[in-house]
N, C-alpha and C. Protein backbone atom coordinates (compact mmCIF):
# COMPACT_ATOMS: atom_id res chain seq x y z
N UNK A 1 21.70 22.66 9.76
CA UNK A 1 22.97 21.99 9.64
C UNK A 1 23.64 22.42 8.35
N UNK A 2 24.65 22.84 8.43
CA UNK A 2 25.71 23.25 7.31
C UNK A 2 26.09 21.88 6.07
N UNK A 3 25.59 22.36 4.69
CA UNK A 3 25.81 21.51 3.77
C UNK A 3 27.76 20.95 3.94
N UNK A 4 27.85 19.56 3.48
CA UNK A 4 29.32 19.59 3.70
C UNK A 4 30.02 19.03 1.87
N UNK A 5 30.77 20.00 1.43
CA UNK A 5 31.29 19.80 0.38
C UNK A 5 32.37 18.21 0.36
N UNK A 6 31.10 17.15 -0.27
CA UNK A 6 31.70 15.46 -0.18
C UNK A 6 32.83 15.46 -1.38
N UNK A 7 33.65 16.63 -2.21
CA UNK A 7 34.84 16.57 -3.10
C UNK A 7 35.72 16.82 -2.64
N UNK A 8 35.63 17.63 -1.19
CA UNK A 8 36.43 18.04 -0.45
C UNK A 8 37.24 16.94 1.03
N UNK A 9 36.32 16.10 0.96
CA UNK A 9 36.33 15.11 2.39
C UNK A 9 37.65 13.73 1.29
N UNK A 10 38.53 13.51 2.09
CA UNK A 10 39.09 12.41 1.78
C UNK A 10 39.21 10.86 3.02
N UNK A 11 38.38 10.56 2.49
CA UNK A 11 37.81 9.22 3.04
C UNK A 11 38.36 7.78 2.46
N UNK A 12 38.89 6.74 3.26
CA UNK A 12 39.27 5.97 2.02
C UNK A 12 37.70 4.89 2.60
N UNK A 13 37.58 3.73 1.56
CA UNK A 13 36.93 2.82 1.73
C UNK A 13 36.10 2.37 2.63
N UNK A 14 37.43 1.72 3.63
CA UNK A 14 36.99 1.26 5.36
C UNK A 14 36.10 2.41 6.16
N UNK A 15 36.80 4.03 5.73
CA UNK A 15 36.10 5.24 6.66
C UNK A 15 34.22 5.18 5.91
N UNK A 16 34.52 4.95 4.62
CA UNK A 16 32.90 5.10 4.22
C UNK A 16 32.04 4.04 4.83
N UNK A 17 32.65 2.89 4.58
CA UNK A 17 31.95 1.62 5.03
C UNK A 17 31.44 1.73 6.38
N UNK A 18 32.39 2.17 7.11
CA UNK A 18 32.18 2.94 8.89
C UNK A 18 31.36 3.64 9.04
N UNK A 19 31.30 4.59 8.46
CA UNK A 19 30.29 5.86 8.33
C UNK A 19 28.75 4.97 7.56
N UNK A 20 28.64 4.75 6.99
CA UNK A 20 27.65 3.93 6.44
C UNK A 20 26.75 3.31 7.36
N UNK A 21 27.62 2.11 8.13
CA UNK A 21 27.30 1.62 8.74
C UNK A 21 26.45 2.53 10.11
N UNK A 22 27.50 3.33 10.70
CA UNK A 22 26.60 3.91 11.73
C UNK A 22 25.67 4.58 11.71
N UNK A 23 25.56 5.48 10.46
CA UNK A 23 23.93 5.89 9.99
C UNK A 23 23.26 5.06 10.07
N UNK A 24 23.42 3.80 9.44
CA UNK A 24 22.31 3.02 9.27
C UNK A 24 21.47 2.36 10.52
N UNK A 25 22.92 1.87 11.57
CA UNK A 25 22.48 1.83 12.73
C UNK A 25 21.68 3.02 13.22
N UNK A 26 21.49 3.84 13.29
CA UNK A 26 21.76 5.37 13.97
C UNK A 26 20.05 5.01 13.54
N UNK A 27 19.64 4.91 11.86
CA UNK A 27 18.47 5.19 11.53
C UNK A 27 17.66 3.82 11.76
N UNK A 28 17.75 2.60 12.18
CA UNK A 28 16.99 1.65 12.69
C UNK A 28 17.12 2.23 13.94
N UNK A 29 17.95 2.23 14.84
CA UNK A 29 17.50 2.34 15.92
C UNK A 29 16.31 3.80 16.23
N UNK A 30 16.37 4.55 15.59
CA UNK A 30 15.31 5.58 15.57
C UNK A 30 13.86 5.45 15.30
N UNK A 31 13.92 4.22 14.30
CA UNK A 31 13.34 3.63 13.94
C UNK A 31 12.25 2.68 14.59
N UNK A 32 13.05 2.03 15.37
CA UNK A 32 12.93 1.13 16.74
C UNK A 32 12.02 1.75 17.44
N UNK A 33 12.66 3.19 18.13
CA UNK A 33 12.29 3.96 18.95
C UNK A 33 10.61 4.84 18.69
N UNK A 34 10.36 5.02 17.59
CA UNK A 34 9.31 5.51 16.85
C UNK A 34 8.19 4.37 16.59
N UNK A 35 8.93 2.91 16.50
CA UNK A 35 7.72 1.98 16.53
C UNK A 35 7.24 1.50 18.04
N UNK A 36 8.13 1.91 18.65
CA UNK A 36 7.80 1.59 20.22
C UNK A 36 6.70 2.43 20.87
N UNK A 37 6.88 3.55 19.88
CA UNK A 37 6.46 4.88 21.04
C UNK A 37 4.92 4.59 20.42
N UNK A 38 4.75 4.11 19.00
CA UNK A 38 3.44 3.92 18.56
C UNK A 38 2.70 2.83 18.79
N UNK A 39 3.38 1.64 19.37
CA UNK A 39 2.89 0.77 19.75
C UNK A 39 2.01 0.81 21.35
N UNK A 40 3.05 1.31 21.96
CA UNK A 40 2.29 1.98 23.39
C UNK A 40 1.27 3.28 23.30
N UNK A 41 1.15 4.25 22.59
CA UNK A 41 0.07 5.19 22.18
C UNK A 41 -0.79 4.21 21.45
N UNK A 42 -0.45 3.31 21.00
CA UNK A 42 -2.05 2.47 20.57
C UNK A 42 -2.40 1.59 21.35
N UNK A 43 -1.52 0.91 22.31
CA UNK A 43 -1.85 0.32 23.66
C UNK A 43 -3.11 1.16 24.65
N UNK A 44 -2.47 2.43 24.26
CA UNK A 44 -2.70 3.06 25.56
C UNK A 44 -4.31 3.66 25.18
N UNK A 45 -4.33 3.68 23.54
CA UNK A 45 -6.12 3.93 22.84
C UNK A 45 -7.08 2.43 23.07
N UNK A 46 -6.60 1.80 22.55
CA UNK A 46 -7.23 0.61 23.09
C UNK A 46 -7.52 0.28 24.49
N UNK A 47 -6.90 0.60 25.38
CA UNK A 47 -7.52 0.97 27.04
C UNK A 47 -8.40 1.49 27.26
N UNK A 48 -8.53 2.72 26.50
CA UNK A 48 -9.16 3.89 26.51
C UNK A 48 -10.70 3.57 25.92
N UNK A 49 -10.46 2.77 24.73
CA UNK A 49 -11.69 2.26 23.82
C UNK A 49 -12.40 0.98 24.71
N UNK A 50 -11.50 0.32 25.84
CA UNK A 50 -12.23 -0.87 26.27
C UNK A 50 -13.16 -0.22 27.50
N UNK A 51 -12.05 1.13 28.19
CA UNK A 51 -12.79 1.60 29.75
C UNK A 51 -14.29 1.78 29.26
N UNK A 52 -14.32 2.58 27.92
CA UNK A 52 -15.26 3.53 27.32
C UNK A 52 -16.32 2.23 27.07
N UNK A 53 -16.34 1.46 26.60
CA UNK A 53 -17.06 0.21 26.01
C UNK A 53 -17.37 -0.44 27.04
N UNK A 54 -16.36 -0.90 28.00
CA UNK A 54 -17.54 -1.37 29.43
C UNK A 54 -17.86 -0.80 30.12
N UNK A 55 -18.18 0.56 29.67
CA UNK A 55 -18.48 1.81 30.59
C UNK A 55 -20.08 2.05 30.21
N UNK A 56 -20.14 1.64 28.79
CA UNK A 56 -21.15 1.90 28.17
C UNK A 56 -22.16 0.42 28.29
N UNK A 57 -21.43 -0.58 28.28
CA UNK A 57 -22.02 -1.95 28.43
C UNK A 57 -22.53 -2.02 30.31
N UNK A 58 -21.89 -1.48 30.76
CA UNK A 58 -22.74 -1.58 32.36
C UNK A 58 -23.98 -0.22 32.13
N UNK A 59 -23.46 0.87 31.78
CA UNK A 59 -24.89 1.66 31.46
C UNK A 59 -26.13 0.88 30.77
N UNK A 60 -25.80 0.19 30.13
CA UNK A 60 -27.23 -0.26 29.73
C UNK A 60 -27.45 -1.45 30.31
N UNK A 61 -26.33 -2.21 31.30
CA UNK A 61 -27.06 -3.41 32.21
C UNK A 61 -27.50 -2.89 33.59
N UNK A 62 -27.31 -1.73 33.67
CA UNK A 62 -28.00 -0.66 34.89
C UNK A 62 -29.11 -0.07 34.26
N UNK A 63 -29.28 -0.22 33.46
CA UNK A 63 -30.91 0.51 33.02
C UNK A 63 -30.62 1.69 32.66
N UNK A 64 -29.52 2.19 32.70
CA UNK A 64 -29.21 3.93 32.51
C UNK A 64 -29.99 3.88 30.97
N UNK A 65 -30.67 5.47 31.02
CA UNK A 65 -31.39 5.64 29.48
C UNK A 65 -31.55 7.29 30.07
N UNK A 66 -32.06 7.88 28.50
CA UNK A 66 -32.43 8.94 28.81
C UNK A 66 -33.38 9.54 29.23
N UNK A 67 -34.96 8.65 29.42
CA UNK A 67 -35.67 8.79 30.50
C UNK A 67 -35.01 9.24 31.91
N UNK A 68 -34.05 8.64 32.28
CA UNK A 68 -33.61 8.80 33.94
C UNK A 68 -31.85 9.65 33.88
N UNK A 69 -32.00 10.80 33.52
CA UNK A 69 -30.46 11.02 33.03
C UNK A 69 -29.94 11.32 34.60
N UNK A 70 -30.21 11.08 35.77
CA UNK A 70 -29.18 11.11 36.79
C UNK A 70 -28.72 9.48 36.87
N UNK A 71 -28.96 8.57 36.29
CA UNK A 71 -28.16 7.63 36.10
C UNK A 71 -26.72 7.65 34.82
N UNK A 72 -27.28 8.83 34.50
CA UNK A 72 -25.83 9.04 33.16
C UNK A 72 -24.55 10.08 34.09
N UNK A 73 -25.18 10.27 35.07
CA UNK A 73 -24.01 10.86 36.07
C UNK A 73 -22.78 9.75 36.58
N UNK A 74 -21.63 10.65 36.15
CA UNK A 74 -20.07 10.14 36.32
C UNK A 74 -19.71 10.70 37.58
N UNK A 75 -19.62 10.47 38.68
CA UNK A 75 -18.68 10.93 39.81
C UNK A 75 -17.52 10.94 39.57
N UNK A 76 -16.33 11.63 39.25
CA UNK A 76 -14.76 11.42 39.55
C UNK A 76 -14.58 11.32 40.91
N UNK A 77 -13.73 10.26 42.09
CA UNK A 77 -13.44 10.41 43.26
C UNK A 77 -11.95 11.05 43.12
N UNK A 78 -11.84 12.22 44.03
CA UNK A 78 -10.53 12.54 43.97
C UNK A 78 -9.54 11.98 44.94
């Protein structure tokens, strides 16, 4: 983006206050948007950490161990 010479711009008051303002909007709402997106990517780890955790809590109420490792077998059904 091209630097813009601000001695050159004639703006009165109301135009700065305007301009001000919509950056600021401009940068919460981005803002917004960036805490959202991290809130659901940590939603979506914590799923991930619970599948994994009662995945691991039924392996050992099934007896799975490494004596018997065809009980550590995962089928995916497609």
């Amino acid at each position: 983006m091209d630097e813009i010479d601000l001695d050159q711009l004639d703006l009165d008051e109301d135009q700065i206050t305007y301009l001000l303002r919509k950056v600021i909007f401009e940068i919460a709402q981005q803002q917004q948007e960036l805490s959202s997106e991290t809130l659901d990517d940590a939603n979506e780890n914590m799923g991930m950490i619970n599948t994994i955790q009662e995945g691991e809590q039924t392996e050992e109420e099934n007896g799975a161990s490494e004596t018997n490792p065809s009980s550590n077998i995962i089928i995916d059904p497609i």
